[in-house]
Protein backbone atom coordinates (compact mmCIF):
# COMPACT_ATOMS: atom_id res chain seq x y z
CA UNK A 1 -38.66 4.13 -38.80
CA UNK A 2 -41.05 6.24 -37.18
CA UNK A 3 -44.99 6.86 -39.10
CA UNK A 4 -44.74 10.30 -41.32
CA UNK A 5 -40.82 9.15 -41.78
CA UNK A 6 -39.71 10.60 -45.47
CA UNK A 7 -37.05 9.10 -47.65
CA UNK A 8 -35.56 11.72 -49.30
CA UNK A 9 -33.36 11.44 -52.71
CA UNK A 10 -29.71 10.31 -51.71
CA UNK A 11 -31.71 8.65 -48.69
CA UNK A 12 -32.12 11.90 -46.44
CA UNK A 13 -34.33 11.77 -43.17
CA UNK A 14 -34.35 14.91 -42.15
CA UNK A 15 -34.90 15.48 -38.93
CA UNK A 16 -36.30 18.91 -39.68
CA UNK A 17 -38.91 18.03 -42.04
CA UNK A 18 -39.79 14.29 -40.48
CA UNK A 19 -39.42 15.05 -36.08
CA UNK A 20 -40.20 19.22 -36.97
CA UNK A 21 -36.62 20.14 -35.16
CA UNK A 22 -35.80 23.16 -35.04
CA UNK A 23 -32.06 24.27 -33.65
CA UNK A 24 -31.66 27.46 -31.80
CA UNK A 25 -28.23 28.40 -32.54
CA UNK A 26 -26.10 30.54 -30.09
CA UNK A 27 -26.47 33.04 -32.87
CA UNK A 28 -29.60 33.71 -32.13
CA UNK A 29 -30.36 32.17 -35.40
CA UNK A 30 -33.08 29.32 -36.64
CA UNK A 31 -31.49 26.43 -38.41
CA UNK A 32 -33.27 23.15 -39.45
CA UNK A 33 -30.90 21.26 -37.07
CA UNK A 34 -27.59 21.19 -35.11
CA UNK A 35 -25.81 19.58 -38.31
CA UNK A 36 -26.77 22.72 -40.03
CA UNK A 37 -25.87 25.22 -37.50
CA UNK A 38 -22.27 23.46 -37.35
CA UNK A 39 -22.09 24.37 -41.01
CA UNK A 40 -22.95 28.37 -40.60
CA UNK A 41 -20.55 28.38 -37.47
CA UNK A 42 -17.53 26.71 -39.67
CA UNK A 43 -15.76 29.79 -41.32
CA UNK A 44 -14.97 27.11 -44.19
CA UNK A 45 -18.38 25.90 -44.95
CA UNK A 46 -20.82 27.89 -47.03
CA UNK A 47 -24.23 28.25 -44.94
CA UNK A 48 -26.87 29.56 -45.47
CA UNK A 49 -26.70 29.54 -49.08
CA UNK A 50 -25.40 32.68 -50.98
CA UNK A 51 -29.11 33.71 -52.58
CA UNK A 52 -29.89 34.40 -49.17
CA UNK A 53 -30.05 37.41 -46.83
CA UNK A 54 -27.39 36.74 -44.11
CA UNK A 55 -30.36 37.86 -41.51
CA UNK A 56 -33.40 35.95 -43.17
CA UNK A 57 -33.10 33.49 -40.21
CA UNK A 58 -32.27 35.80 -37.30
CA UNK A 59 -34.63 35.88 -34.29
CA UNK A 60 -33.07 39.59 -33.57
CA UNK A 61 -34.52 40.64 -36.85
CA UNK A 62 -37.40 38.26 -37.86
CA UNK A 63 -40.72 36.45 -35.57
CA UNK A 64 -39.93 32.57 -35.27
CA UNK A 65 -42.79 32.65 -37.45
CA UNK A 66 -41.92 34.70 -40.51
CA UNK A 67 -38.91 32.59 -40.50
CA UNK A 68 -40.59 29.36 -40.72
CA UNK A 69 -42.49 30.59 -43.25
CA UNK A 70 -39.57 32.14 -45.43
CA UNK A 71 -38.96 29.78 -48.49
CA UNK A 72 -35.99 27.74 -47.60
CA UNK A 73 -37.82 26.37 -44.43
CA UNK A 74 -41.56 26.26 -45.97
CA UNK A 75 -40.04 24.50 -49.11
CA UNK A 76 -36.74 25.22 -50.46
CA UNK A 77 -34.91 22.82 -47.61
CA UNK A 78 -36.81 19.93 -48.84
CA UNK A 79 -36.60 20.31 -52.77
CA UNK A 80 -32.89 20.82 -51.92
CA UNK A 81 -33.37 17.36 -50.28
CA UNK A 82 -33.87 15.93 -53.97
CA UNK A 83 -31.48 17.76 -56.52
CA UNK A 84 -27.74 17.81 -55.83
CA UNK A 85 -28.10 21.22 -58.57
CA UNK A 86 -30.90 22.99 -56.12
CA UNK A 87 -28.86 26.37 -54.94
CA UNK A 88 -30.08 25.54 -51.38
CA UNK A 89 -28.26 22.13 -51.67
CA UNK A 90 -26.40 21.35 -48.48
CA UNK A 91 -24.12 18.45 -48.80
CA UNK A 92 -24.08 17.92 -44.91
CA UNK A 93 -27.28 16.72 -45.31
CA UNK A 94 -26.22 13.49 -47.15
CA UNK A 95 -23.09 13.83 -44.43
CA UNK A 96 -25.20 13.52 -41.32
CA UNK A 97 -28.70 12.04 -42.27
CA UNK A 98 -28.09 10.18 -45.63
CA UNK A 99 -28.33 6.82 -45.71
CA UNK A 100 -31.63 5.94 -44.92
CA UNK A 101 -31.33 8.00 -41.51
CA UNK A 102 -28.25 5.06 -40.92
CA UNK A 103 -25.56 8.38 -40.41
CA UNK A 104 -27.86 10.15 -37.83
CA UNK A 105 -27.00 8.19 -34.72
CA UNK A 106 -23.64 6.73 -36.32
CA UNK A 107 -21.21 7.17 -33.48
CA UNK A 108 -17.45 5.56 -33.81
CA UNK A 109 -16.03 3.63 -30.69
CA UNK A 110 -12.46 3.71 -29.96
CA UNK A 111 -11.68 1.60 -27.64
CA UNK A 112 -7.99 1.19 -25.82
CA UNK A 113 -6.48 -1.41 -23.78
CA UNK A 114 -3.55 -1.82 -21.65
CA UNK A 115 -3.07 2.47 -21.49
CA UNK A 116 -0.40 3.32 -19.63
CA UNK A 117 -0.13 6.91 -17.91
């Protein structure tokens, strides 16, 4: 694990928070990383959180700045990190980068013999 490395509660390494990624979505919005932006682009997932405004992370509307300083990303992301109850709670975190960082790089192998055309 890298120095400055972070276990969250539920095991979390968040890229975010430990490697400072940020993920430029095709939005033109900020999100904390690509697993996040997969959740605001899935019409069945709930993301950003309800509480906030649907712009507070759009570059069309806000300086990179003022949106890494708006309280999800300057502390609400991480206390979410801790408390399954938080409002800013994103199961996809546990999803993607639980585990000790284990599910970050967990890629499944499927592998065929004898195909056929």
């Amino acid at each position: 694990m890298p120095k400055g490395t972070k276990i969250r509660g539920y095991g979390i390494i968040c890229k975010h928070l430990d490697a400072g990624e940020y993920f430029f979505g095709a939005d033109h919005k900020v999100y904390p990383c690509c697993f996040l932006y997969d959740e605001a682009i899935n019409p069945q997932k709930v993301y950003p959180p309800e509480r906030y405004d649907s712009d507070f992370n759009d570059l069309r509307v806000h300086t990179v700045k003022e949106i890494e300083n708006h309280k999800y990303f300057s502390r609400e992301l991480e206390e979410s990190l801790e408390d399954k109850s938080h409002p800013a709670h994103s199961p996809r975190c546990w999803l993607s980068c639980g585990e000790k960082g284990k599910r970050i790089t967990k890629k499944v192998v499927i592998e065929v013999d004898n195909v056929e055309d």
